[in-house]
C-alpha atoms as a PDB file:
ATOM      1  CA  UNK A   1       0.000   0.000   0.000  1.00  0.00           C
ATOM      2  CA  UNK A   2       1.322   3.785  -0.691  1.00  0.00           C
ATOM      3  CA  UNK A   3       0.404   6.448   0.729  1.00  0.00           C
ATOM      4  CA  UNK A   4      -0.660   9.828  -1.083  1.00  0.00           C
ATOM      5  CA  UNK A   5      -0.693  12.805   1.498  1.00  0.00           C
ATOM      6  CA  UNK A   6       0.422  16.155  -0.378  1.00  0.00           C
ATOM      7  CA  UNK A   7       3.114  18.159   1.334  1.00  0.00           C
ATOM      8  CA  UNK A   8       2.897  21.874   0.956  1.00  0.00           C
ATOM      9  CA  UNK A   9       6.477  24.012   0.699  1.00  0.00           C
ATOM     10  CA  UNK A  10       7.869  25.697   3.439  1.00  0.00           C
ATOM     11  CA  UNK A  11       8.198  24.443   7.250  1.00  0.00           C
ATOM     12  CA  UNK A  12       5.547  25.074   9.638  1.00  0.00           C
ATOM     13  CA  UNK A  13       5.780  27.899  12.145  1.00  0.00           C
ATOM     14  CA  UNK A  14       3.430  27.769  15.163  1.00  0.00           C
ATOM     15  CA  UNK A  15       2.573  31.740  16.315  1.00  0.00           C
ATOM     16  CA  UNK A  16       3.431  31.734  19.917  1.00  0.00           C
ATOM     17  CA  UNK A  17       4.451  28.030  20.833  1.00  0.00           C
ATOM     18  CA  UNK A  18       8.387  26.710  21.426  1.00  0.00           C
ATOM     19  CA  UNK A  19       7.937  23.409  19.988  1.00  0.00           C
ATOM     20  CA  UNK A  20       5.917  20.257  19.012  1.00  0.00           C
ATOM     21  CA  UNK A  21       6.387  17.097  21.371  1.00  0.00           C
ATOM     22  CA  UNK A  22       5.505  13.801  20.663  1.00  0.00           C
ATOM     23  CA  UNK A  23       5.072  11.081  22.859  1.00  0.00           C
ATOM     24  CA  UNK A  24       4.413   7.242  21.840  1.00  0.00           C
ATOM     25  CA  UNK A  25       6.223   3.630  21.802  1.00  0.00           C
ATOM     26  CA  UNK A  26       7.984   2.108  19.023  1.00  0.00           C
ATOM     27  CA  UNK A  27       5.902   4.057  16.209  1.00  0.00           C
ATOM     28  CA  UNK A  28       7.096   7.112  17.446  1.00  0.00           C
ATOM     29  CA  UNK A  29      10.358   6.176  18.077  1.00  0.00           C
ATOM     30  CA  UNK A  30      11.691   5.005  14.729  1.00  0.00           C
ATOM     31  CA  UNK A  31       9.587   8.128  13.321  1.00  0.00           C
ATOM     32  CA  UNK A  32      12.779   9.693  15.625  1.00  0.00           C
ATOM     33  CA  UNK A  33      15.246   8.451  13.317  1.00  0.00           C
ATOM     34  CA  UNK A  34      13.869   9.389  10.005  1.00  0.00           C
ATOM     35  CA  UNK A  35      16.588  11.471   7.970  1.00  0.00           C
ATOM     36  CA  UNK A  36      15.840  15.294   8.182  1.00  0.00           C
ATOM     37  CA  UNK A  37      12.149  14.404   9.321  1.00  0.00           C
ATOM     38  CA  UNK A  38      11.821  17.831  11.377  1.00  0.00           C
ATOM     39  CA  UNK A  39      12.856  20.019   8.605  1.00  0.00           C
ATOM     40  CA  UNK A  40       9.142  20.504   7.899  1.00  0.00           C
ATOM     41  CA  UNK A  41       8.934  21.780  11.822  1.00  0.00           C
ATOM     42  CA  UNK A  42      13.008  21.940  13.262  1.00  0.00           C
ATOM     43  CA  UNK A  43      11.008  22.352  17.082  1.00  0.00           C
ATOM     44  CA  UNK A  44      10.392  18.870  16.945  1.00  0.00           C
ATOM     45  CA  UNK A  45      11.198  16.436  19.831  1.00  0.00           C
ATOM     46  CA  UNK A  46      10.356  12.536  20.352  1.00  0.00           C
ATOM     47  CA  UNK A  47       9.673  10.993  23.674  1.00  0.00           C
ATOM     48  CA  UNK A  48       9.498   7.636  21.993  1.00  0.00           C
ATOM     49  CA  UNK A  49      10.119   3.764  23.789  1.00  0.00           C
ATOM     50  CA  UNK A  50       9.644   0.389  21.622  1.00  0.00           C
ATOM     51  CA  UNK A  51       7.156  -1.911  23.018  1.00  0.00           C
ATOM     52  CA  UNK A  52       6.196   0.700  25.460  1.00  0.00           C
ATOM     53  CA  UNK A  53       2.284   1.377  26.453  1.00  0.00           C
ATOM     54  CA  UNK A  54       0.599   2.868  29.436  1.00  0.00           C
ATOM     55  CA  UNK A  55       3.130   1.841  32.473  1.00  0.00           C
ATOM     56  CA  UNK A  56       5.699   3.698  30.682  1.00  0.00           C
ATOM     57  CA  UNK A  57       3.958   6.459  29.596  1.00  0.00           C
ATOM     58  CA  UNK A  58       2.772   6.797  33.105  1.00  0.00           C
ATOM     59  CA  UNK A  59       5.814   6.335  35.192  1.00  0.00           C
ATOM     60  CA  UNK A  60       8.528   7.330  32.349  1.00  0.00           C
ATOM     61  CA  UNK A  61       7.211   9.688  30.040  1.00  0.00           C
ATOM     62  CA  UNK A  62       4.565  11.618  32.105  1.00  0.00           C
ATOM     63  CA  UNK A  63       7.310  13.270  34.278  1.00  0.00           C
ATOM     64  CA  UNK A  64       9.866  13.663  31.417  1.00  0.00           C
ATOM     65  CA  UNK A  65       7.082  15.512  29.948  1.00  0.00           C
ATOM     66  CA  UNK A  66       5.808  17.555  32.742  1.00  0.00           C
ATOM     67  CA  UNK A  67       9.359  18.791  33.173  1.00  0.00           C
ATOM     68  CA  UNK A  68       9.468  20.426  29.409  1.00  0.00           C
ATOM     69  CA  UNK A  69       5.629  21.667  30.106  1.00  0.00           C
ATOM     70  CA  UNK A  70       6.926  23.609  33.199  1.00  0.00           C
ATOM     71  CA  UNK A  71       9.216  26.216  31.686  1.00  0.00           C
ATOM     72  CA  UNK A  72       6.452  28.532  31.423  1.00  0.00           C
ATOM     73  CA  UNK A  73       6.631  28.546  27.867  1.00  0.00           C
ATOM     74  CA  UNK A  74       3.612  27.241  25.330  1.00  0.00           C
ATOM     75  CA  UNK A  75       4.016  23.787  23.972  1.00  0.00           C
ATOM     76  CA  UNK A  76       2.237  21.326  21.586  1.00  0.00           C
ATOM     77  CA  UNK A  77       2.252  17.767  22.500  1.00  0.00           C
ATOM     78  CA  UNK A  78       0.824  14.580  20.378  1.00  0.00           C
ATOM     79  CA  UNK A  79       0.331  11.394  22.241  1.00  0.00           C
ATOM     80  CA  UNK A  80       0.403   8.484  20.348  1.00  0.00           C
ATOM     81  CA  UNK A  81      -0.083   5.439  22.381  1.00  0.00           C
ATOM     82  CA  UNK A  82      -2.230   2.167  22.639  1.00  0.00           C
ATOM     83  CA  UNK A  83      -0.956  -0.553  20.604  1.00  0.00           C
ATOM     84  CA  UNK A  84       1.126  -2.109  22.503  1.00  0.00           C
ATOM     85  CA  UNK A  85      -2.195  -2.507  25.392  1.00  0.00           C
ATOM     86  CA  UNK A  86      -4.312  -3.676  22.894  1.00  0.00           C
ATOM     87  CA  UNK A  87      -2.508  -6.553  21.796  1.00  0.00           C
ATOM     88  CA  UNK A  88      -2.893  -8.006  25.691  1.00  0.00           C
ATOM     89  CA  UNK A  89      -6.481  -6.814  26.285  1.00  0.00           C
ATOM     90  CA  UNK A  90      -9.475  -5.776  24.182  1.00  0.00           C
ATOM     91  CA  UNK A  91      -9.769  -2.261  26.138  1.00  0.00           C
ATOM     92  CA  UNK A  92      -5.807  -1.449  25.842  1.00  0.00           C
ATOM     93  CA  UNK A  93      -6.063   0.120  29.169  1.00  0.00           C
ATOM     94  CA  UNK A  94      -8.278   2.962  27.512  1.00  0.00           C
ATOM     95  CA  UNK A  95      -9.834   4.118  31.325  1.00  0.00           C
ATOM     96  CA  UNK A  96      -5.899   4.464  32.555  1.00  0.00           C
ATOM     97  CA  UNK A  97      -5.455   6.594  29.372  1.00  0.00           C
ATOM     98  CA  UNK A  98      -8.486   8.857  29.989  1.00  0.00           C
ATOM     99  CA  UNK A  99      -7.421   9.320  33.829  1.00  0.00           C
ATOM    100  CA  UNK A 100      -3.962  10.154  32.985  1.00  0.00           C
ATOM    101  CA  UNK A 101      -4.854  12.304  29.879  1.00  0.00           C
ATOM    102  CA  UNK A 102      -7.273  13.955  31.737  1.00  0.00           C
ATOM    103  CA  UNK A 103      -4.732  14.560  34.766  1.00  0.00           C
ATOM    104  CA  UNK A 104      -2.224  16.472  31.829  1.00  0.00           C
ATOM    105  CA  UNK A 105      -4.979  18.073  30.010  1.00  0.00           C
ATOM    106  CA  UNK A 106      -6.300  19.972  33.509  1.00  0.00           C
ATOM    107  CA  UNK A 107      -2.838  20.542  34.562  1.00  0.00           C
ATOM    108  CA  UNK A 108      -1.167  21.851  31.325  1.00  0.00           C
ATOM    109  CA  UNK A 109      -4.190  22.225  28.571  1.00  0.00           C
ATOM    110  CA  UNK A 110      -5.036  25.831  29.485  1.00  0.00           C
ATOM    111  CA  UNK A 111      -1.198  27.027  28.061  1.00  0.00           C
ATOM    112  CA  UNK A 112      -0.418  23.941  26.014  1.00  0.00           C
ATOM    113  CA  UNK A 113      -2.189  22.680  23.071  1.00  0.00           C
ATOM    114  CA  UNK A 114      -2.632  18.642  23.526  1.00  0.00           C
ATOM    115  CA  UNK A 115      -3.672  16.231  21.247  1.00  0.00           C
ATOM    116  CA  UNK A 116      -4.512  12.549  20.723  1.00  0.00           C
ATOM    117  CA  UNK A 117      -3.312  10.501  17.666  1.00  0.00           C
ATOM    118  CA  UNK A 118      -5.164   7.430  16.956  1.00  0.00           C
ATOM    119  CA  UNK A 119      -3.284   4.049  17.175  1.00  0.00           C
ATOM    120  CA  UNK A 120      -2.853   3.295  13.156  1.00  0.00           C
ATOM    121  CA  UNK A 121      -3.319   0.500  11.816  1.00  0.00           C
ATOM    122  CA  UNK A 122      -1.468  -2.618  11.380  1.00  0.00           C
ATOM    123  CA  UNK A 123      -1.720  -5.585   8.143  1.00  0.00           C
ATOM    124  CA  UNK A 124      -4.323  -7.842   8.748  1.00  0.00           C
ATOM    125  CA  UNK A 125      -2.898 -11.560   9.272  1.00  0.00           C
ATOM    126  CA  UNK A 126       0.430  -9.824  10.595  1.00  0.00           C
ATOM    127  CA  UNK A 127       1.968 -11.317  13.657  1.00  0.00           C
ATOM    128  CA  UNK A 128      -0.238  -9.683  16.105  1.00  0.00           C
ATOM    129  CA  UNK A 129      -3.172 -11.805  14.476  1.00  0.00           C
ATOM    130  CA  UNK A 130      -1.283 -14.841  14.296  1.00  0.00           C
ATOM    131  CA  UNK A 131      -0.312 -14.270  17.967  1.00  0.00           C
ATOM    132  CA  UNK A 132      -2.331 -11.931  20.056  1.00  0.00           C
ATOM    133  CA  UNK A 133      -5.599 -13.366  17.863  1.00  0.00           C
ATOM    134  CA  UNK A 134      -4.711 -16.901  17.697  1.00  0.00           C
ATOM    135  CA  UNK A 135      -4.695 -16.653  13.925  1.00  0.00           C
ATOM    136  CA  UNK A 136      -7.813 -14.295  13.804  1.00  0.00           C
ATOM    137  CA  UNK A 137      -7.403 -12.225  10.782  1.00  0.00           C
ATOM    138  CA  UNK A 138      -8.829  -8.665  11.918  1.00  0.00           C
ATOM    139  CA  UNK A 139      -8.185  -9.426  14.707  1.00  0.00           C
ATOM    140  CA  UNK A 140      -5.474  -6.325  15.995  1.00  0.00           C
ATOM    141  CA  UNK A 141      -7.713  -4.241  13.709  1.00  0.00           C
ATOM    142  CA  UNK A 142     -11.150  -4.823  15.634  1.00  0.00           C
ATOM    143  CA  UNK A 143      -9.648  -3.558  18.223  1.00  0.00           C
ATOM    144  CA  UNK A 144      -7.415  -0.362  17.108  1.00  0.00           C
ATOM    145  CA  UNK A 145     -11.298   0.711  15.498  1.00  0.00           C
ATOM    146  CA  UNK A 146     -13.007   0.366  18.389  1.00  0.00           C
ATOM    147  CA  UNK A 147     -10.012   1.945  20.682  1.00  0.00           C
ATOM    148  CA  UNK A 148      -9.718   4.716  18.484  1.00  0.00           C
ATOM    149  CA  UNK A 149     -13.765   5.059  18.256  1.00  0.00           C
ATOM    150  CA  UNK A 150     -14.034   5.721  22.231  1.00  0.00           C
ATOM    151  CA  UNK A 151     -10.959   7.979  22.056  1.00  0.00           C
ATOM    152  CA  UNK A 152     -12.340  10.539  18.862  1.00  0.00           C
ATOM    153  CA  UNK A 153     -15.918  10.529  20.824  1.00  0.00           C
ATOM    154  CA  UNK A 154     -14.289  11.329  24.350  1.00  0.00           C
ATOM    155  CA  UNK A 155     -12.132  13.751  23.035  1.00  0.00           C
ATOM    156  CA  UNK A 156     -13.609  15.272  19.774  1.00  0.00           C
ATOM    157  CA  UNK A 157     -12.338  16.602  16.612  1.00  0.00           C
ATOM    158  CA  UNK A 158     -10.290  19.445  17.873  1.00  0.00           C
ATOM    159  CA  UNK A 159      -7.899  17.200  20.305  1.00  0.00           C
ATOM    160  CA  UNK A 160      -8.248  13.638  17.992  1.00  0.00           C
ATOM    161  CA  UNK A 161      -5.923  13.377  15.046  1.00  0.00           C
ATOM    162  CA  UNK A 162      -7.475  10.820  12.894  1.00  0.00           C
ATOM    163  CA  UNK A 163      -4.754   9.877  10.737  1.00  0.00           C
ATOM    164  CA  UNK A 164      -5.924   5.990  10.795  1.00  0.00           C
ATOM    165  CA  UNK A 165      -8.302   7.379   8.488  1.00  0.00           C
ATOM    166  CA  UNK A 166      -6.763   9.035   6.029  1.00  0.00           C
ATOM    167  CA  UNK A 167      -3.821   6.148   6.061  1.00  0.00           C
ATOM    168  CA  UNK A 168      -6.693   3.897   5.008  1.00  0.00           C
ATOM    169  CA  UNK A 169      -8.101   6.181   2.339  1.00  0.00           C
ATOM    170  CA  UNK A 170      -4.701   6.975   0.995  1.00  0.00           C
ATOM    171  CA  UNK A 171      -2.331   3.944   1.581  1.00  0.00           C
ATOM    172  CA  UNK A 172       0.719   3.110   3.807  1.00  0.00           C
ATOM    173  CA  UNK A 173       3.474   0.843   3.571  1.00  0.00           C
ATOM    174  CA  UNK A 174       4.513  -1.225   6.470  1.00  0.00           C
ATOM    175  CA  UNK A 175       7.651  -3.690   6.092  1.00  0.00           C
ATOM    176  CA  UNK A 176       6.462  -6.186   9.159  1.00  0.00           C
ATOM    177  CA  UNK A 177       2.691  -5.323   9.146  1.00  0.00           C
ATOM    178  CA  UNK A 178       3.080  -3.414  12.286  1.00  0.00           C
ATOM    179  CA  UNK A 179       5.928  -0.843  11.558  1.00  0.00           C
ATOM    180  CA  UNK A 180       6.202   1.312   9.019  1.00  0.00           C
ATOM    181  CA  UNK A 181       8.543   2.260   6.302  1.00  0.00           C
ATOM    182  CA  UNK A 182      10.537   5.672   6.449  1.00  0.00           C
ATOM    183  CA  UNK A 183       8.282   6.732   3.990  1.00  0.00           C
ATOM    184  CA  UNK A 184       5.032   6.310   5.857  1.00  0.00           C
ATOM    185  CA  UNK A 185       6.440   7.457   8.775  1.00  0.00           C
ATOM    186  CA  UNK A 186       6.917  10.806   7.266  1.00  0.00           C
ATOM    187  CA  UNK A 187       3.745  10.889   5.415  1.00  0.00           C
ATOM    188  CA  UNK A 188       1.906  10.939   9.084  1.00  0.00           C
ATOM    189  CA  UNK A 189       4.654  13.369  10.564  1.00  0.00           C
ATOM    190  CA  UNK A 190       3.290  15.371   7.825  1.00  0.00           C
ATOM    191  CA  UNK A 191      -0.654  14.389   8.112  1.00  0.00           C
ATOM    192  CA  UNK A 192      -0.448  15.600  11.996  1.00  0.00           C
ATOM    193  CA  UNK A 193       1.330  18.851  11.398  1.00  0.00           C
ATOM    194  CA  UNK A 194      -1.373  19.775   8.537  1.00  0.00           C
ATOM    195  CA  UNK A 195      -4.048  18.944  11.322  1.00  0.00           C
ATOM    196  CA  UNK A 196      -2.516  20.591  14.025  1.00  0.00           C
ATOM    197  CA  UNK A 197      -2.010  24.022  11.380  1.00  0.00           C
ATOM    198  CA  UNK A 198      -5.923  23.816  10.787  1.00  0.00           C
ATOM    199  CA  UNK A 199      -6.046  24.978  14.600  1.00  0.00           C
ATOM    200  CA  UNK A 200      -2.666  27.036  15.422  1.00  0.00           C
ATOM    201  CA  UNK A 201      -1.730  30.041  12.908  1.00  0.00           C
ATOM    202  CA  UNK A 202       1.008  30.024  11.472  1.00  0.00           C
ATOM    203  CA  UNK A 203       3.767  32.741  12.482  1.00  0.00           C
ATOM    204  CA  UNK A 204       4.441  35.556   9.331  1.00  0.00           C
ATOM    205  CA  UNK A 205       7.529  35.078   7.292  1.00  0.00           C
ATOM    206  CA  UNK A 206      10.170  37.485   8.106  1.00  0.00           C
END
């Protein structure tokens, strides 16, 4: 599968806001090492684990986070969890996510702009089917849908980035059925900044 998202020119340039933060498990970390991703938005940094879920993200990441949201400037943070839950248990911790979201978004949503990612989607009949499903095909993807269902209705279309939607309608490439390539990766890098520009003007050119 490709994908077709069209890039516009220049980088990005949030008015007001010191950078762009984005938090997730392996997804996000190999995003990380993509060749010049950032040059689209250089104020980029990864908080990124493989395998990681919601104990990390709650014991690790939270206070890494809350550390860079406490400098007094204004920040932009993507969370991009949930996969890694889900393949153990239907609900992939979703209640945990809400509480702990919910504890950022009172503490740091009034200066900060925070949003949700969905969990994107994975092959069907990759190895989390064959393993996690016993062979189910769908199986991962039932899941991720209705996950990412519960998390666009709690939070709404301002805070959700739906880019498992628009992966679907345009195509992605994955070389495992769970990962993706370098290209994908920066074809949602590029998806979630476009989103996140709908909402945040962009700062005048010099």
């Amino acid at each position: 599968m490709s994908s077709g998202i069209t890039k516009s020119a220049s980088p990005y340039k949030f008015s007001g806001y010191e950078d762009l933060i984005i938090v997730g498990d392996s997804r996000v970390y190999y995003m990380s090492k993509i060749s010049n991703i950032t040059k689209r938005y250089p104020n980029t940094k990864f908080i990124g684990l493989i395998g990681s879920g919601y104990s990390w993200l709650n014991a690790a990441a939270v206070p890494q986070l809350k550390k860079a949201l406490s400098d007094g400037k204004k920040h932009i943070v993507v969370f991009n969890h949930g996969l890694n839950d889900l393949k153990d248990q239907a609900s992939g911790h979703y209640d945990d996510y809400i509480k702990l979201y919910n504890t950022i978004q009172s503490s740091y949503g009034a200066k900060n702009k925070i949003y949700f990612m969905s969990v994107n989607p994975v092959i069907d009949g990759s190895r989390l089917d064959r393993v996690q499903g016993n062979g189910e095909v769908g199986f991962m993807t039932n899941r991720i849908k209705a996950f990412n269902t519960k998390m666009k209705n709690y939070w709404g279309e301002d805070q959700y980035l739906d880019i498992y939607d628009h992966l679907i309608t345009y195509g992605y490439d994955s070389y495992d059925g769970i990962h993706y390539t370098y290209k994908t990766g920066s074809d949602i890098y590029e998806q979630l900044l476009m989103m996140i520009a709908k909402q945040i003007p962009q700062a005048p050119k010099p």
